[in-house]
Structures are given as C-alpha cells and as structure tokens.
N, C-alpha and C. Protein backbone atom coordinates (compact mmCIF):
# COMPACT_ATOMS: atom_id res chain seq x y z
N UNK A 1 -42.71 -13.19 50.07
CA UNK A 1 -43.93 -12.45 49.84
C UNK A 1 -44.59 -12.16 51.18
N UNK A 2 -45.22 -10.87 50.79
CA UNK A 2 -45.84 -10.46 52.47
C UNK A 2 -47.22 -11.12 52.29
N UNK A 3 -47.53 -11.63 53.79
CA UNK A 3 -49.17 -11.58 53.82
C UNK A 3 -49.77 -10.53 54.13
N UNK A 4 -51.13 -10.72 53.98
CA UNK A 4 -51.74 -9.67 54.05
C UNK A 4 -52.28 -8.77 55.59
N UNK A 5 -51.90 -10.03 56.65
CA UNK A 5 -51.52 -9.14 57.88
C UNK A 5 -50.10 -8.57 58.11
N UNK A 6 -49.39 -8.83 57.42
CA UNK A 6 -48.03 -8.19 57.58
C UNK A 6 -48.18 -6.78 56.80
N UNK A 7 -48.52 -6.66 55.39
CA UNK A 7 -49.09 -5.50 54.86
C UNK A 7 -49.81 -4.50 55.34
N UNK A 8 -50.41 -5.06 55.93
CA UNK A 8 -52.01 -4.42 56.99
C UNK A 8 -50.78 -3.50 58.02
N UNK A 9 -49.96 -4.49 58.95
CA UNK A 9 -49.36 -4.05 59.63
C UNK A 9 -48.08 -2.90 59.43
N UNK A 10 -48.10 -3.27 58.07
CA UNK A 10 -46.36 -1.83 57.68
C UNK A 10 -47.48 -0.85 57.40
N UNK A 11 -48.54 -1.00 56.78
CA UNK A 11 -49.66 0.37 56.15
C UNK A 11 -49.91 1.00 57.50
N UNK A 12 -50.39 0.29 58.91
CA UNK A 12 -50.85 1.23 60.15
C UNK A 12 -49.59 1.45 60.68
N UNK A 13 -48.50 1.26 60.26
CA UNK A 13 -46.96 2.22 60.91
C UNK A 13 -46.77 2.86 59.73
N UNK A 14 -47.07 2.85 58.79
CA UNK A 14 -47.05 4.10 58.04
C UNK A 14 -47.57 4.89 58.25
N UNK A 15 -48.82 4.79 58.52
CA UNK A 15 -49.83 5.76 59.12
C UNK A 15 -49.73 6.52 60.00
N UNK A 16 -49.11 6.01 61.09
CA UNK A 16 -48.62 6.75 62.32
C UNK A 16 -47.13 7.47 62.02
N UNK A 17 -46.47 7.47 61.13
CA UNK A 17 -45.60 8.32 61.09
C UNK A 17 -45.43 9.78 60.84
N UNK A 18 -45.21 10.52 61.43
CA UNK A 18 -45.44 12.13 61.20
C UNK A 18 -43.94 12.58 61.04
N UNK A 19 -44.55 13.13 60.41
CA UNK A 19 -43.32 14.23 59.50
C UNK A 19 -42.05 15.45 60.44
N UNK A 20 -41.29 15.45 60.67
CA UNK A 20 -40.41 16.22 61.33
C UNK A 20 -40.98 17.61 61.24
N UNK A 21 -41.49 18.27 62.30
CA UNK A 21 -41.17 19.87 61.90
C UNK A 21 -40.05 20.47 62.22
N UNK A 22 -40.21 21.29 61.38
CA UNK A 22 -38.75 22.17 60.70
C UNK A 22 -39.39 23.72 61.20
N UNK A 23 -38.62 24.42 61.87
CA UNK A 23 -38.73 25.30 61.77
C UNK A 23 -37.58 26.72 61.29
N UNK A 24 -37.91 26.85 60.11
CA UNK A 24 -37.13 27.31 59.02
C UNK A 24 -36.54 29.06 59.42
N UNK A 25 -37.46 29.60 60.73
CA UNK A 25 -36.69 30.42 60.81
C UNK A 25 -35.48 30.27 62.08
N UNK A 26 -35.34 29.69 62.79
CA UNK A 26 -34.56 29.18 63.74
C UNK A 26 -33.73 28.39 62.75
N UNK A 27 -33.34 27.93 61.99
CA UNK A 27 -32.94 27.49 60.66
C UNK A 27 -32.56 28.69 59.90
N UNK A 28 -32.47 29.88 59.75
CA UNK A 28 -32.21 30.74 59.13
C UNK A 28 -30.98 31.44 58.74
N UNK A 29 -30.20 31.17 60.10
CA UNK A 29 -28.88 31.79 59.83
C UNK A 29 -27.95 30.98 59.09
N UNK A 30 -28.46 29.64 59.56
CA UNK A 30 -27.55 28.05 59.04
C UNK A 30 -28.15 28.40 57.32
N UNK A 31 -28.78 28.34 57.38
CA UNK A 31 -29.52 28.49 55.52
C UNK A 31 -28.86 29.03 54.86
N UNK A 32 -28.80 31.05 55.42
CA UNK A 32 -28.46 31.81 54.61
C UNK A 32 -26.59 31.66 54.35
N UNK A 33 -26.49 31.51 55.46
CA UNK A 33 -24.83 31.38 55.65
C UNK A 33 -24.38 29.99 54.65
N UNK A 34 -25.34 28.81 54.46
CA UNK A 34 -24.96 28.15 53.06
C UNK A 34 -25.19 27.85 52.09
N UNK A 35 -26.36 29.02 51.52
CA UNK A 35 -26.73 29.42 50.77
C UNK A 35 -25.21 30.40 49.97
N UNK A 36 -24.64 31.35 51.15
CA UNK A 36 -23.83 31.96 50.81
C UNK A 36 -22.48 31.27 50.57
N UNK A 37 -22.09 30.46 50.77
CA UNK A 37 -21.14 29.94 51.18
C UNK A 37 -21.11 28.82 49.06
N UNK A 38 -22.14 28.36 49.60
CA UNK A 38 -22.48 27.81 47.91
C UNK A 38 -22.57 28.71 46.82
N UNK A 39 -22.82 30.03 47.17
CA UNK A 39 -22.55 31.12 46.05
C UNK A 39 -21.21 31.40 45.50
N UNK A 40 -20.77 31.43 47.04
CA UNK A 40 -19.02 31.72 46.73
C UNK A 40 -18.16 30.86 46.19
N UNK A 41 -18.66 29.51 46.28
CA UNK A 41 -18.38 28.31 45.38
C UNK A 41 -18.31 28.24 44.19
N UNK A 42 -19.76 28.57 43.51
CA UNK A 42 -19.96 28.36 42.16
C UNK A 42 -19.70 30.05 41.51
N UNK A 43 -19.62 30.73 42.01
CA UNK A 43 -18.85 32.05 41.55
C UNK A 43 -17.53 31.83 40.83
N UNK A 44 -16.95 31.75 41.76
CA UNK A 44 -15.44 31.19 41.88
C UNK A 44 -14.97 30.69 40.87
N UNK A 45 -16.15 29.20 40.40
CA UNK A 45 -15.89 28.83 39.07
C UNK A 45 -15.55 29.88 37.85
N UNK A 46 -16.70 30.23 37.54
CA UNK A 46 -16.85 31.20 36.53
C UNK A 46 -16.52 32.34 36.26
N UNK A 47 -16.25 33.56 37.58
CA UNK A 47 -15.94 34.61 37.12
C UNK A 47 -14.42 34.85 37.22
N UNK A 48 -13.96 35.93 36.41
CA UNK A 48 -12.33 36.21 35.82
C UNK A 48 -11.72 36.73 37.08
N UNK A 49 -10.38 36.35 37.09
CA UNK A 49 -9.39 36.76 37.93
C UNK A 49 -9.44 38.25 38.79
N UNK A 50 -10.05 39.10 37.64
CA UNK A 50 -9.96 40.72 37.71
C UNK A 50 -11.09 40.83 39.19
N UNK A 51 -12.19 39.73 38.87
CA UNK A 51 -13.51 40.15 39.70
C UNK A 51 -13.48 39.45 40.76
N UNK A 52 -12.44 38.56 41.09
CA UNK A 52 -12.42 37.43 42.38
C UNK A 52 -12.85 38.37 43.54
N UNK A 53 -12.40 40.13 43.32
CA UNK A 53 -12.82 40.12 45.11
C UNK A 53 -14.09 40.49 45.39
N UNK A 54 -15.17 40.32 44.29
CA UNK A 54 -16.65 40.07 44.45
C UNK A 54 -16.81 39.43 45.50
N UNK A 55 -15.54 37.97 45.20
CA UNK A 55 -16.02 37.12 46.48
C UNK A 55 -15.91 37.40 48.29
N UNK A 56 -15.09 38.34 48.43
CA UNK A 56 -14.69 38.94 49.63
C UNK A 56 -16.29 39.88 49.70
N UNK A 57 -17.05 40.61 48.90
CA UNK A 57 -18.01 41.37 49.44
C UNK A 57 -18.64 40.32 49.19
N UNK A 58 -19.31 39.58 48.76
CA UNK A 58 -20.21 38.46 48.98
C UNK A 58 -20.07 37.76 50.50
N UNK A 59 -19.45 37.64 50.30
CA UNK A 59 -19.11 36.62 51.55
C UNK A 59 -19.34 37.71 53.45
N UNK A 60 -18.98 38.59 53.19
CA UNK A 60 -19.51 40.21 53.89
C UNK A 60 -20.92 40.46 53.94
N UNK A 61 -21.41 40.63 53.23
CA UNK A 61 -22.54 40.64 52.64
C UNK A 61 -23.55 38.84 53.30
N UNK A 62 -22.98 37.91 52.82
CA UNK A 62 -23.85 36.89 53.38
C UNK A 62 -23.79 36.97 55.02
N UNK A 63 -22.78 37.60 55.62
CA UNK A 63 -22.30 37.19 56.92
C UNK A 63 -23.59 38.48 57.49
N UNK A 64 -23.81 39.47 57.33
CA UNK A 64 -24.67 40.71 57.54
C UNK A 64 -26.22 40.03 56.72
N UNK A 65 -26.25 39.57 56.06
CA UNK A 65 -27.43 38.94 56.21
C UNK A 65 -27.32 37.98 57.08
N UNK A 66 -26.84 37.50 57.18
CA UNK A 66 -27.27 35.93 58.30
C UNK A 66 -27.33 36.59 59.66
N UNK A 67 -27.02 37.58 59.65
CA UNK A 67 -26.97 38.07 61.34
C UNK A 67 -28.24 39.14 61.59
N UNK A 68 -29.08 38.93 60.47
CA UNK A 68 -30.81 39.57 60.61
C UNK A 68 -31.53 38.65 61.42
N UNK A 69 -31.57 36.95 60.73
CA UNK A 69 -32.39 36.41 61.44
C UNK A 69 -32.28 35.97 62.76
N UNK A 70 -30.96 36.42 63.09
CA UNK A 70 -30.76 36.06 64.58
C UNK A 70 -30.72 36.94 65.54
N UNK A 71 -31.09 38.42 64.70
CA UNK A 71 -31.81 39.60 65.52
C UNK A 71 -33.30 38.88 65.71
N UNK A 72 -33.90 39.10 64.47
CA UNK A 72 -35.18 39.16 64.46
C UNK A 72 -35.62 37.64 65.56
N UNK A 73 -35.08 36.21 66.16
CA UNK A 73 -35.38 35.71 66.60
C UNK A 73 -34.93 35.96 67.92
N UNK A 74 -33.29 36.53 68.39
CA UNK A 74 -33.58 37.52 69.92
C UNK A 74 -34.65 38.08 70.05
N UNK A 75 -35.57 38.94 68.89
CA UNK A 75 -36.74 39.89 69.42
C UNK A 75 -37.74 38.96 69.82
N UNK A 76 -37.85 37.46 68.72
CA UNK A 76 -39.20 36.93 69.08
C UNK A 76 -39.95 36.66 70.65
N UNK A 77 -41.21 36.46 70.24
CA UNK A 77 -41.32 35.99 72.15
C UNK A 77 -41.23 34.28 72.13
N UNK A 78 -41.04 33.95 71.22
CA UNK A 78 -40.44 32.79 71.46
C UNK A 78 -39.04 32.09 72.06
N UNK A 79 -38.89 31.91 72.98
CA UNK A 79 -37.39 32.06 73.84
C UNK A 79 -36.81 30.65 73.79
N UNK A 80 -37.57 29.30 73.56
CA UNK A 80 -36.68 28.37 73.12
C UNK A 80 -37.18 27.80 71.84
N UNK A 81 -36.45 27.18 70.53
CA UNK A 81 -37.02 26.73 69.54
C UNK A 81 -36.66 25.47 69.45
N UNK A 82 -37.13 24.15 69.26
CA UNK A 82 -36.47 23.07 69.25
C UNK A 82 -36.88 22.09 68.17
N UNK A 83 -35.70 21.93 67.77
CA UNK A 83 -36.30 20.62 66.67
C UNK A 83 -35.51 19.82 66.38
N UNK A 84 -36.24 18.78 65.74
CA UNK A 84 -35.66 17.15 65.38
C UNK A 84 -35.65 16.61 66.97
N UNK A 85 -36.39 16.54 67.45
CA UNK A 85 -36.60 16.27 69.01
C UNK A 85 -35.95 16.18 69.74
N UNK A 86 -35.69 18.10 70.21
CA UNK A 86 -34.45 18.43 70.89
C UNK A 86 -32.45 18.23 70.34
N UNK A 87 -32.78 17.88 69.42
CA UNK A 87 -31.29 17.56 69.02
C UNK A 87 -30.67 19.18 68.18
N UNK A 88 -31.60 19.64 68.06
CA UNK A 88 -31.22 20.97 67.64
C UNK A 88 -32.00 21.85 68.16
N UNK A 89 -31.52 22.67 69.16
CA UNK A 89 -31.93 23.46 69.94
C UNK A 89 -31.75 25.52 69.99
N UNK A 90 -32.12 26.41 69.29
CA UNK A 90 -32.28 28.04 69.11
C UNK A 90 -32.82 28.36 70.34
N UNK A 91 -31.64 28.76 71.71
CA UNK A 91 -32.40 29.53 73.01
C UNK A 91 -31.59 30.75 72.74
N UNK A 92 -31.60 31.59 73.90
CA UNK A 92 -30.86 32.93 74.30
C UNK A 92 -29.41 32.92 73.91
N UNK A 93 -28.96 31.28 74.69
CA UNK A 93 -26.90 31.78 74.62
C UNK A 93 -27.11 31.20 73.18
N UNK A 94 -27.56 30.35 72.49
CA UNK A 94 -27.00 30.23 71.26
C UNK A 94 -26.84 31.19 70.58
N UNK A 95 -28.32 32.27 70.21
CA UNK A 95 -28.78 32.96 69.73
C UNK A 95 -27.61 34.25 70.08
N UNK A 96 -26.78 34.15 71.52
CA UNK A 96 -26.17 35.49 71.72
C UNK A 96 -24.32 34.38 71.11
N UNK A 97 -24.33 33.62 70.85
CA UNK A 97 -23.19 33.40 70.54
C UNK A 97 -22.98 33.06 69.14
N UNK A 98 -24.54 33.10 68.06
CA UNK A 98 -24.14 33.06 67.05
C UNK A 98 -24.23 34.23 66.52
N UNK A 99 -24.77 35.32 67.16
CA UNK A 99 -24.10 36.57 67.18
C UNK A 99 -22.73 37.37 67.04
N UNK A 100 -21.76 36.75 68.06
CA UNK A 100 -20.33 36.51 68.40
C UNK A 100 -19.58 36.07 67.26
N UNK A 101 -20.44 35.32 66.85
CA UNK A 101 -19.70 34.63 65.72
C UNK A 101 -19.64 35.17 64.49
N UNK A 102 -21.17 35.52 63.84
CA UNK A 102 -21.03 36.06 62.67
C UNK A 102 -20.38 37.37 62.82
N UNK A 103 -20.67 38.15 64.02
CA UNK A 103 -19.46 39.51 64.33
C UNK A 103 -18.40 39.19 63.85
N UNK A 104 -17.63 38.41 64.71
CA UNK A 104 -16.21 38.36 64.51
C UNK A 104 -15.77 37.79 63.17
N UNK A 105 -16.68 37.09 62.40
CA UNK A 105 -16.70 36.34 60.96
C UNK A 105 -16.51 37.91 59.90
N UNK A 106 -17.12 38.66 60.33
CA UNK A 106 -17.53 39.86 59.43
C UNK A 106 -16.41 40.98 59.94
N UNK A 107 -15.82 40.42 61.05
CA UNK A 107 -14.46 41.08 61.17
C UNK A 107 -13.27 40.73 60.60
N UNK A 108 -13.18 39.37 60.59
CA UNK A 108 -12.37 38.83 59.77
C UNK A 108 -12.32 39.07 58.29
N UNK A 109 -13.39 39.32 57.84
CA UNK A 109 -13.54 39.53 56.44
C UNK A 109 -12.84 40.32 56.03
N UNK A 110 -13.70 41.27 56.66
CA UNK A 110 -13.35 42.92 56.93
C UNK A 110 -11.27 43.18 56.52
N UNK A 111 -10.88 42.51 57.44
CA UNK A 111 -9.70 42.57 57.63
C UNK A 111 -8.92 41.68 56.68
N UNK A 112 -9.15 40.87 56.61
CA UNK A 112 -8.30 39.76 55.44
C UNK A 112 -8.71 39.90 54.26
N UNK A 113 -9.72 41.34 53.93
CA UNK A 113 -9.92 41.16 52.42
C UNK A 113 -9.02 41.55 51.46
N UNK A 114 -8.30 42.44 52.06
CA UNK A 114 -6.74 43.38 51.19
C UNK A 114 -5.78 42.18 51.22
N UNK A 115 -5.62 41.69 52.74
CA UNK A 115 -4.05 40.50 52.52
C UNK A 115 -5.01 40.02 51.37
N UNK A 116 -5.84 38.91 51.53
CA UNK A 116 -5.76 38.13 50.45
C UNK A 116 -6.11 38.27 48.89
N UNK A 117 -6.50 39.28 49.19
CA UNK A 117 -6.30 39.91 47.16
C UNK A 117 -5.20 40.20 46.77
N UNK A 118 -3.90 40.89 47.80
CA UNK A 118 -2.84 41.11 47.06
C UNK A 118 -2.27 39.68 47.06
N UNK A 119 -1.99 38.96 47.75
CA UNK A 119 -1.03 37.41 46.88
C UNK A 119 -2.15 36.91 45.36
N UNK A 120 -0.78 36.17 44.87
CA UNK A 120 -1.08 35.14 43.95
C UNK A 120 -2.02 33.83 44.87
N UNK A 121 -2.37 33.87 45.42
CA UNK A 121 -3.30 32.59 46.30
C UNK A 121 -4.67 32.26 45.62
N UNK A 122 -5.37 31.28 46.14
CA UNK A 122 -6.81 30.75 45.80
C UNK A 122 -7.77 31.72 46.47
N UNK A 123 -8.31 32.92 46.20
CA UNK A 123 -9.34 33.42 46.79
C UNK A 123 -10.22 33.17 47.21
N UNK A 124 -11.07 32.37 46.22
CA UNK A 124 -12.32 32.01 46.20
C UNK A 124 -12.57 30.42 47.39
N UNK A 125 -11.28 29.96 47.31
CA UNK A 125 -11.25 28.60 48.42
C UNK A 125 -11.55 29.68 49.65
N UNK A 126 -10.55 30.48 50.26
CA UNK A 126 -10.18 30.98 51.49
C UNK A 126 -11.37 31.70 51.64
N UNK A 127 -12.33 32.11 50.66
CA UNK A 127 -13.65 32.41 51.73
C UNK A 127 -14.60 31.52 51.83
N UNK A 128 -14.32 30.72 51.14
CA UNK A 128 -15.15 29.07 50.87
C UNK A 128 -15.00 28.51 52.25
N UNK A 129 -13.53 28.23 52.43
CA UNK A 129 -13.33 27.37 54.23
C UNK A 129 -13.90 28.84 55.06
N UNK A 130 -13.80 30.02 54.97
CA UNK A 130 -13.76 30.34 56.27
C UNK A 130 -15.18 30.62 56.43
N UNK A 131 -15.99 30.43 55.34
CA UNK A 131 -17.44 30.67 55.64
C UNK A 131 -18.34 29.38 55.58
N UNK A 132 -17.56 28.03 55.70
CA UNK A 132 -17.78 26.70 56.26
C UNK A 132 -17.27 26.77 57.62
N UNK A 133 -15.83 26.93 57.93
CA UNK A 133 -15.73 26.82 59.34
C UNK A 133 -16.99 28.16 60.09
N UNK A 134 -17.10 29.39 59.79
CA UNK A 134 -18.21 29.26 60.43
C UNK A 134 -19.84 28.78 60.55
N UNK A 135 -20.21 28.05 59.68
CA UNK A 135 -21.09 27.78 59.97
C UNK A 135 -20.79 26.49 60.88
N UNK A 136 -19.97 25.75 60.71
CA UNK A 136 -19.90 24.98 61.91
C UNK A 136 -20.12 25.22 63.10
N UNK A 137 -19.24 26.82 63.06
CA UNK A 137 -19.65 27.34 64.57
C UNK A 137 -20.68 27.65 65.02
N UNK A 138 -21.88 27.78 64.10
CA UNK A 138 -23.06 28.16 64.31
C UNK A 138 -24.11 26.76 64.48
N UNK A 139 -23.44 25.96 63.83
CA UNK A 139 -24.22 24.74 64.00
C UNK A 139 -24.14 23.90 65.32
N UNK A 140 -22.89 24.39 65.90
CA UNK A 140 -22.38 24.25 67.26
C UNK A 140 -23.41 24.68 68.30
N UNK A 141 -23.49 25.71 68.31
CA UNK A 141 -23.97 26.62 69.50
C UNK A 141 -25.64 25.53 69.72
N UNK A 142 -25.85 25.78 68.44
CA UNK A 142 -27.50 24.80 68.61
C UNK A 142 -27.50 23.56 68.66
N UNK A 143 -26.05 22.69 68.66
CA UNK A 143 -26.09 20.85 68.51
C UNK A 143 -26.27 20.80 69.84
N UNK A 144 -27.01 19.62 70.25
CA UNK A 144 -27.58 18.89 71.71
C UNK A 144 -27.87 17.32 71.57
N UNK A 145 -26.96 16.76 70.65
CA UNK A 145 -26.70 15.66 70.54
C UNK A 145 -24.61 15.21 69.82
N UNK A 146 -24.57 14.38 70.45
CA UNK A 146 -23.47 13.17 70.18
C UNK A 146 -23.31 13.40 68.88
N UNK A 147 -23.91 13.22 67.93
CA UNK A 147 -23.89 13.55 66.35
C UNK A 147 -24.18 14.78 65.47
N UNK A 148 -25.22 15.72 66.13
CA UNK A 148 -24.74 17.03 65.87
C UNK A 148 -23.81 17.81 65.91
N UNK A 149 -23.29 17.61 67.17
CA UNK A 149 -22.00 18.01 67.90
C UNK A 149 -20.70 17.59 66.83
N UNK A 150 -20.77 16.18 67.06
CA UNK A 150 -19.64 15.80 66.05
C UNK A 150 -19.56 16.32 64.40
N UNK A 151 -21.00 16.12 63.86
CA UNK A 151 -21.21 16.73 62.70
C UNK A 151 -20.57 18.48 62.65
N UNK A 152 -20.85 18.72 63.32
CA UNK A 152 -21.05 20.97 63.27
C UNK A 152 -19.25 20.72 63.64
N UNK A 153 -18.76 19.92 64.59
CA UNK A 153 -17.29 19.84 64.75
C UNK A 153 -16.28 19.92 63.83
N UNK A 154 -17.26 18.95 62.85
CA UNK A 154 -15.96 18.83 61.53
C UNK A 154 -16.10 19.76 60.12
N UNK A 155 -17.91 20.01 60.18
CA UNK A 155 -17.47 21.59 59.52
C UNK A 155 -16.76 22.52 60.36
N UNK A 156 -16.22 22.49 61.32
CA UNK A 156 -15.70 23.86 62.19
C UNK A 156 -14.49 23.59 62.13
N UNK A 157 -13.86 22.11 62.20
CA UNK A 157 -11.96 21.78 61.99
C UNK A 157 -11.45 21.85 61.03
N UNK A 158 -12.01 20.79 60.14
CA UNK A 158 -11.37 20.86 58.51
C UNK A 158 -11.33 21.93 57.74
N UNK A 159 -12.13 23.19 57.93
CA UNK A 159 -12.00 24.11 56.80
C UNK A 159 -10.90 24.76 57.94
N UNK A 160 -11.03 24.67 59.44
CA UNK A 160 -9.62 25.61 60.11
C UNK A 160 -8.35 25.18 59.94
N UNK A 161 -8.08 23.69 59.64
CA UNK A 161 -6.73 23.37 59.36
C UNK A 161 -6.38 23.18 57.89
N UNK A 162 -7.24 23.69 57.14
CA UNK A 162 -7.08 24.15 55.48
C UNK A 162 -6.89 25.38 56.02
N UNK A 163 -7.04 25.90 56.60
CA UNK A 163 -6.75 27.64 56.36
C UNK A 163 -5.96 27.59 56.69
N UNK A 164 -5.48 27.02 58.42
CA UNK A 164 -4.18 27.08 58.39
C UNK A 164 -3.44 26.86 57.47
N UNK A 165 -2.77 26.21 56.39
CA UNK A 165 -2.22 26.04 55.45
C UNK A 165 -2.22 26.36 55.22
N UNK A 166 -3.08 27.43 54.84
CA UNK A 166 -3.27 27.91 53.07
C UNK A 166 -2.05 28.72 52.55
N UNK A 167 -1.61 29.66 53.60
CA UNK A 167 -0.38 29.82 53.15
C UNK A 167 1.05 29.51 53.36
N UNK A 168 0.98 27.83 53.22
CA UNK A 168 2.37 27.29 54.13
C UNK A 168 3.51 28.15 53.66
N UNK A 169 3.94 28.19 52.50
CA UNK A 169 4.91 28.30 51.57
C UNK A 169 5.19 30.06 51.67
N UNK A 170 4.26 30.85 51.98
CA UNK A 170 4.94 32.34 51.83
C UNK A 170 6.03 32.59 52.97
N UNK A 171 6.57 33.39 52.45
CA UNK A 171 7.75 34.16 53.43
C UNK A 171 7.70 34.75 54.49
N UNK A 172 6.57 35.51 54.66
CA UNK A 172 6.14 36.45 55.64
C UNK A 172 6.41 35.67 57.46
C-alpha cells in the first residue's frame, strides 16, 4: 500500500507530464499513404475477381494524394518540423525525397498495373507490399533515431523480399 507521500509524489509527476505534440500535417503523407494502403487491404477482402484492378487505381490514386501534402509543406514557411523530440524529423531533403519516392511509387504503378492483372496471381497482396514498402521509404527519409530507422527499415525490407517472390514459380 502507498502512503500518502508516495501518492502525493506519483500525482505531482503526473502533473508535470505533457502530452507529445503531433503535428499531423508533417504526418500527412505517412497517414494518407496508410490509410491507403489499409483500403487496399480490406477491399481485397470483399470485392469480386472481375473488380480487383480497382485496386491498382486505388493504390494510384492514394500515391497522388499523398504527394499533395508534401507539396503543400515544401510551400510552407515552415522549413523544419520536428517531433517526438527530434526523433522524427520533416526538413527540405526529406520533403524532396519523399517526393522521389511517391514519383517513382506512382511509376511503378503506372507500369505494373497491366503485368499484374493479366496473371492468375494475388493482386490485392502485390499492391498491399508495394504500398507498405513504400511507406517505409517515407518513414525513412524522416527517422533520426536507432529505432525509427530500424522500425521504417523493416516496413521497407519485408514487403521488398515478398515481392521479390511473388512471382517465384512463373516462366518468364
């Protein structure tokens, strides 16, 4: 049982604890991109064979939205954003390399949406990993810690060496 200076004492460190700010638009591209990414998930479930390549424009579609808020925060005059105290960091090169990224993500799309509708394959997985591995990459550009880093790493490997696979077995 606590006494009542020990009580006293967890209530004034409660007191002093403040709340993390979040700043949700520097947070925006990571959001929308798994926001999208969870759409293409639970889609997948439910809709018929005929409509799977919904999931190819969805996934197009999330990648062109996610690459608004990282206009609209190049424009801001805010030039560094930092949070969780410094461990996640929105400056210029992130901001110009998660650019790079969702580009070339929305090129890829672009391009692998015909191969992978014509096989018999898992559709709905293969835009599932490739729109996890990038957000890794995006979670990358802004990690500034040991555990961010590692974290954003392994969304960025595991869905790339599932893709690799994905089509061990074809001929081509």
């Amino acid at each position: 049982m606590l006494s009542g200076a020990e009580l006293q004492n967890l209530n004034d460190l409660a007191a002093q604890w403040v709340a993390p700010t979040i700043d949700y638009h520097g947070l925006a591209p990571e959001l929308v991109l798994a926001g999208g990414l969870c759409l293409v998930l639970i889609l997948d479930l439910f809709i018929d064979d005929r409509k799977k390549w919904l999931l190819s424009a969805i996934s197009s579609f999330t990648l062109l939205v996610a690459m608004i808020p990282v206009l609209t925060l190049a424009l801001s005059d805010v030039q560094v954003r930092s949070m969780f105290d410094g461990r996640y960091v929105v400056d210029n090169f992130s901001l110009v390399m998660k650019g790079v990224f969702l580009l070339s993500g929305y090129v890829v799309v672009l391009l692998s949406s015909s191969h992978v509708e014509e096989g018999e394959y898992w559709r709905g997985e293969y835009w599932f990993l490739l729109l996890t591995s990038l957000l890794g990459m995006l979670m990358m550009t802004s990690a500034r810690d040991l555990v961010s880093i590692f974290i954003a790493l392994e969304f960025l490997s595991i869905p790339a060496y599932m893709l690799a696979a994905w089509r061990k077995r074809d001929a081509k």
